[in-house]
N, C-alpha and C. Protein backbone atom coordinates (compact mmCIF):
# COMPACT_ATOMS: atom_id res chain seq x y z
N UNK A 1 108.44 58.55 81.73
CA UNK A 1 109.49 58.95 82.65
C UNK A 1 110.07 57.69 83.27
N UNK A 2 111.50 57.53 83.65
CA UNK A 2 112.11 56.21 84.09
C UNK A 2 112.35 56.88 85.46
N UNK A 3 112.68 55.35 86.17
CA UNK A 3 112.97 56.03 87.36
C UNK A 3 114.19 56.94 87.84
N UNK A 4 115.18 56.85 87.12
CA UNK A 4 116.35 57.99 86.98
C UNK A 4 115.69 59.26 87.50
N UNK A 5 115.00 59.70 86.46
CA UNK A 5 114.10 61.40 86.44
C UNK A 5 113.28 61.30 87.67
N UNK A 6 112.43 60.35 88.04
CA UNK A 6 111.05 60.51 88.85
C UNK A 6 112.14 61.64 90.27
N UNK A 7 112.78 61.58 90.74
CA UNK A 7 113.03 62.02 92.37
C UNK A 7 113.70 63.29 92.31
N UNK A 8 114.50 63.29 90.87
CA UNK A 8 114.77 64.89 90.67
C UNK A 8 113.41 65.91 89.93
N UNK A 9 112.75 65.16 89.34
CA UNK A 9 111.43 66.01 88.92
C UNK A 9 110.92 66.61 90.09
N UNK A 10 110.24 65.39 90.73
CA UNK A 10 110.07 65.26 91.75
C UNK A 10 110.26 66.31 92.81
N UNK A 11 111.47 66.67 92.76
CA UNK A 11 112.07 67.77 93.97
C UNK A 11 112.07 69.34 93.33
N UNK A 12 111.87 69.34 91.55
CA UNK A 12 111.84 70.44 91.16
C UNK A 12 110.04 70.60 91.51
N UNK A 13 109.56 69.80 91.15
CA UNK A 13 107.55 70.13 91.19
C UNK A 13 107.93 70.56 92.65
N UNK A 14 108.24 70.07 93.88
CA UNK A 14 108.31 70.44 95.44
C UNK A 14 109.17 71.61 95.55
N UNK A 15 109.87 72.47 94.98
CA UNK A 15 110.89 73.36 94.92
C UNK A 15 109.69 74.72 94.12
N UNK A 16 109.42 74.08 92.69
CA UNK A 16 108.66 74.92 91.98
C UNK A 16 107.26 75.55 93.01
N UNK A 17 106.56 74.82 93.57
CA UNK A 17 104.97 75.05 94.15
C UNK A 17 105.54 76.08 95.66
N UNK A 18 106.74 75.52 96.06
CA UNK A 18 106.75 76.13 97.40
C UNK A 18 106.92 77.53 97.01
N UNK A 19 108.40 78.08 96.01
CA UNK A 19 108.34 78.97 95.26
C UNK A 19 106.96 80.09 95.16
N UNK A 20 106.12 79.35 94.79
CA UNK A 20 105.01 79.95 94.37
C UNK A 20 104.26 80.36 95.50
N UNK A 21 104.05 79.68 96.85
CA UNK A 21 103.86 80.22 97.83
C UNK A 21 104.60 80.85 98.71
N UNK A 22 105.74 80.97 98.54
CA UNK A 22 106.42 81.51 99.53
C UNK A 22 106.44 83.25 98.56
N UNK A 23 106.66 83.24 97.22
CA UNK A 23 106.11 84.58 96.78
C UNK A 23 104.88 85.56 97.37
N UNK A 24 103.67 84.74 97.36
CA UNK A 24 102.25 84.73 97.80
C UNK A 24 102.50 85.64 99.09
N UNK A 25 102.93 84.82 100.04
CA UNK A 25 102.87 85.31 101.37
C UNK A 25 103.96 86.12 101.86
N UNK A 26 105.06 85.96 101.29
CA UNK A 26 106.24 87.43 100.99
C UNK A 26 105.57 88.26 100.85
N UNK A 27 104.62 88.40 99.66
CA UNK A 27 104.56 89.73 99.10
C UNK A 27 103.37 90.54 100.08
N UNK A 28 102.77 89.45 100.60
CA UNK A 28 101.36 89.89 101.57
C UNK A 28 102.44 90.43 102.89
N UNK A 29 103.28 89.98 102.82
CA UNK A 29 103.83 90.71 104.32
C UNK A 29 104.46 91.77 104.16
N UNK A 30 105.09 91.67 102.54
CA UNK A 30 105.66 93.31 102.62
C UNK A 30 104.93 94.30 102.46
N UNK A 31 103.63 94.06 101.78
CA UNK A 31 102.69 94.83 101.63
C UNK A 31 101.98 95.41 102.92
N UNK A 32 101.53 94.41 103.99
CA UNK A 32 100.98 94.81 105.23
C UNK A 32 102.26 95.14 106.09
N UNK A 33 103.61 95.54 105.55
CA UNK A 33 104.25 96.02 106.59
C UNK A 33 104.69 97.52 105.72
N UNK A 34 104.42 97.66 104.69
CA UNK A 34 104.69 98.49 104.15
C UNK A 34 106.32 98.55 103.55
N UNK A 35 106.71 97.54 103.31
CA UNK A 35 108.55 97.63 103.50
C UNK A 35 108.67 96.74 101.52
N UNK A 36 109.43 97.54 101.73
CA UNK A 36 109.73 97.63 100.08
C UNK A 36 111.01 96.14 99.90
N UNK A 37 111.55 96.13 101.01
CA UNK A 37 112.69 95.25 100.86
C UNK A 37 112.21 94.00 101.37
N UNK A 38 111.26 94.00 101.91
CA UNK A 38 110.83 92.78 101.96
C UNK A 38 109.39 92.13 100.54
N UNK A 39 109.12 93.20 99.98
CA UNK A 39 108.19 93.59 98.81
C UNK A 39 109.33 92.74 97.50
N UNK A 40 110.63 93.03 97.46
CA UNK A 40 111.76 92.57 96.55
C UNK A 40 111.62 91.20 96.90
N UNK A 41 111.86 90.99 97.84
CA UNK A 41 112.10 89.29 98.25
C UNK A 41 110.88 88.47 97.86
N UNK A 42 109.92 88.82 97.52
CA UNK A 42 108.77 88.31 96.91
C UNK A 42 109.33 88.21 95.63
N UNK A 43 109.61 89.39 95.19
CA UNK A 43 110.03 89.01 93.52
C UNK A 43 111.14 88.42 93.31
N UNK A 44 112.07 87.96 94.44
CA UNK A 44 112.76 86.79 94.28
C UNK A 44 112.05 85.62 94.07
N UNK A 45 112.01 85.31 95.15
CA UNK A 45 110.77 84.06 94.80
C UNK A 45 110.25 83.77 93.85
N UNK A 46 109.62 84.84 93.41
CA UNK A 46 109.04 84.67 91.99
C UNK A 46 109.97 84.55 90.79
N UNK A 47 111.05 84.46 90.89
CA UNK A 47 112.37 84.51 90.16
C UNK A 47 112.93 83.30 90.01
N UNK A 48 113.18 82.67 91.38
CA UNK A 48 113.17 81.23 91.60
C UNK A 48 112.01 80.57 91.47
N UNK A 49 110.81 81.11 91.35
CA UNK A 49 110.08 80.09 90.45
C UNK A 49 110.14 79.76 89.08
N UNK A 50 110.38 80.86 88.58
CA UNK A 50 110.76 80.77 87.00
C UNK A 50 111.92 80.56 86.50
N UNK A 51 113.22 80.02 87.30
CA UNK A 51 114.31 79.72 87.10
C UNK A 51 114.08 78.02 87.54
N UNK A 52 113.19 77.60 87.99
CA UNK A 52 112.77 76.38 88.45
C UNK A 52 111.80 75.90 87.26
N UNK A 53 110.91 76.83 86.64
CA UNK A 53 110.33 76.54 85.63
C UNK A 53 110.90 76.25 84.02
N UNK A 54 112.27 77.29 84.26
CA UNK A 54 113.37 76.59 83.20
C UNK A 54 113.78 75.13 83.28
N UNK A 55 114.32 74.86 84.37
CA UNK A 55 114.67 73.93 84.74
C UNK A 55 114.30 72.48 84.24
N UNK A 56 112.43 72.54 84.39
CA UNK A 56 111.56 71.47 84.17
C UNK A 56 111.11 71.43 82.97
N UNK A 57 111.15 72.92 82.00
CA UNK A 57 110.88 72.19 80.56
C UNK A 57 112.07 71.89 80.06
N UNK A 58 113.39 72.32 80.58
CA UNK A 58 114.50 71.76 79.89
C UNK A 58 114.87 70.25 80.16
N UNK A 59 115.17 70.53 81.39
CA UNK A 59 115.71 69.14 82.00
C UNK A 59 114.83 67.79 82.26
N UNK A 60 113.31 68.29 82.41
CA UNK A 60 113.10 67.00 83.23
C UNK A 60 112.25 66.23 81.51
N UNK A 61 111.52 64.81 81.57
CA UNK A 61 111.00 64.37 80.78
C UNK A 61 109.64 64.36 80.57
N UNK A 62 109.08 65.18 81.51
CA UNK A 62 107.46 65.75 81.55
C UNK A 62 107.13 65.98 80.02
N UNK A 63 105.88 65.76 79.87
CA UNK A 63 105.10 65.44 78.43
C UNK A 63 105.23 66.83 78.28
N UNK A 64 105.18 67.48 77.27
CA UNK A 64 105.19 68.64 76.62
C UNK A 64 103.79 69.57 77.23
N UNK A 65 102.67 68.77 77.41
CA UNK A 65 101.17 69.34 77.60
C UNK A 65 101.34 69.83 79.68
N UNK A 66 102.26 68.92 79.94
CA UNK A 66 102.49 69.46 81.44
C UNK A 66 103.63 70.41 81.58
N UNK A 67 104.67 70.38 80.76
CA UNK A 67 105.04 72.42 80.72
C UNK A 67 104.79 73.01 80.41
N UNK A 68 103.90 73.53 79.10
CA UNK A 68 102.91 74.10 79.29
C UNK A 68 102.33 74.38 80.29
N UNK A 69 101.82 73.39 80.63
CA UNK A 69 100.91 73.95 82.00
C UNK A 69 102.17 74.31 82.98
N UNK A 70 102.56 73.99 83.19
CA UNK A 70 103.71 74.81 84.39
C UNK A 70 104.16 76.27 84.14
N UNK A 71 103.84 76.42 82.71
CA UNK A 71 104.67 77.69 82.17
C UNK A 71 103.62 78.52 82.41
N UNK A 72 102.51 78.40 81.87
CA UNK A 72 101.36 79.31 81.82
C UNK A 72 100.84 79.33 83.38
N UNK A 73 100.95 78.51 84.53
CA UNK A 73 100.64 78.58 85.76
C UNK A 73 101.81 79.53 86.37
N UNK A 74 103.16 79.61 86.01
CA UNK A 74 104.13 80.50 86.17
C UNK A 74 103.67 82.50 85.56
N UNK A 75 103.06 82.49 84.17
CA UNK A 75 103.03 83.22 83.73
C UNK A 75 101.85 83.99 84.84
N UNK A 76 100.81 83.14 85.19
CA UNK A 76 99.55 83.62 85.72
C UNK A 76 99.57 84.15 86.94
N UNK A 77 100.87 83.23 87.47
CA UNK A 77 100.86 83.81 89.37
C UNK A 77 101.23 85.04 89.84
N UNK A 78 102.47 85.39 88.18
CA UNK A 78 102.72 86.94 88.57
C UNK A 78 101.53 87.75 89.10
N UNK A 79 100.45 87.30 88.72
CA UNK A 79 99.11 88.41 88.73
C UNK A 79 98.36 88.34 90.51
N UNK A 80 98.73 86.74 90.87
CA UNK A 80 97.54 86.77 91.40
C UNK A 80 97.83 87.46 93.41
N UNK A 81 98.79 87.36 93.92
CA UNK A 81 99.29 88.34 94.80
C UNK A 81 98.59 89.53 94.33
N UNK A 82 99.14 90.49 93.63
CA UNK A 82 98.90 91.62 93.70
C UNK A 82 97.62 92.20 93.36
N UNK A 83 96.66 90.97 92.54
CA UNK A 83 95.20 90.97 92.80
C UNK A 83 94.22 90.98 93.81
N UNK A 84 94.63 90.02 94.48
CA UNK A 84 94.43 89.56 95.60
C UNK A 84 94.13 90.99 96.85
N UNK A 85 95.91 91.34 96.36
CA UNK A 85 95.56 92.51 98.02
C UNK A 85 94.64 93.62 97.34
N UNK A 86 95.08 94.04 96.00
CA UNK A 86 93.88 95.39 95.92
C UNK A 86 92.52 94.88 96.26
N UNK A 87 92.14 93.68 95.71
CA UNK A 87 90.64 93.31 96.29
C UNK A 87 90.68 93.30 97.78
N UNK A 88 91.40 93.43 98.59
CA UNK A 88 91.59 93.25 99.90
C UNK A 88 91.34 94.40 100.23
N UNK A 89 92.16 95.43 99.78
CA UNK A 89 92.24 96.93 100.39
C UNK A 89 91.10 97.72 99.51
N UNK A 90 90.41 97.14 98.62
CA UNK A 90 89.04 97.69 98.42
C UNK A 90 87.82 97.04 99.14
N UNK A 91 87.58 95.84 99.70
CA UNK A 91 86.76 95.10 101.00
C UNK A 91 87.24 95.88 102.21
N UNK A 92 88.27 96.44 102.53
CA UNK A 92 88.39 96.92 103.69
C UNK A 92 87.90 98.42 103.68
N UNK A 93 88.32 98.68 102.44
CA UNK A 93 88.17 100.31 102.45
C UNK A 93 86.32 100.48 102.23
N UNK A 94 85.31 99.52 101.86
CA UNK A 94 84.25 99.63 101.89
C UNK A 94 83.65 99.34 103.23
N UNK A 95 84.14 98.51 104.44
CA UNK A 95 84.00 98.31 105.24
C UNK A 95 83.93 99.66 106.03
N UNK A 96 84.90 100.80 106.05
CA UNK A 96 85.13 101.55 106.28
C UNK A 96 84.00 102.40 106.10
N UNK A 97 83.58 102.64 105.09
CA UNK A 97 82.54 103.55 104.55
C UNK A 97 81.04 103.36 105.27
N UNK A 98 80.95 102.16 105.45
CA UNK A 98 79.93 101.95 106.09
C UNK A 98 79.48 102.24 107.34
């Protein structure tokens, strides 16, 4: 990579990761508020992560073995929100029982 690329990569890797958390905790708030329209705005996010993930295997000069990995870390996160809370609301709901 020359230094041309390094500061726009750069701002896509800082654009891409926030993406990925700001999905995360969207989706945890629409979920604990129960609101569907704020439930969407998560899957924005997650939209702009993967429109950010275009971005970096097209545009930037990252080795082939690190989009990959960006792609498949894109593919995986869809999952992990909505994993996350059912394990949540099954720890709580056992809490309950007890």
């Amino acid at each position: 990579m020359n230094a041309t690329w390094l500061l726009p990569t750069a701002i896509l890797l800082g654009i891409y990761v926030l993406c990925a958390g700001c999905y995360g905790l969207v989706y945890a708030l629409g979920r604990l508020r129960e609101s569907r329209k704020v439930t969407r705005t998560a899957y924005g996010f997650y939209a702009m992560q993967g429109l950010t993930t275009l971005l970096l295997v097209a545009l930037t000069p990252l080795a082939w073995g690190w989009k990959l990995f960006l792609v498949a870390c894109f593919l995986v996160y869809a999952a992990i929100p909505p994993i996350t809370w059912r394990q949540l609301e099954r720890t709580h709901a056992l809490e309950h029982e007890s």
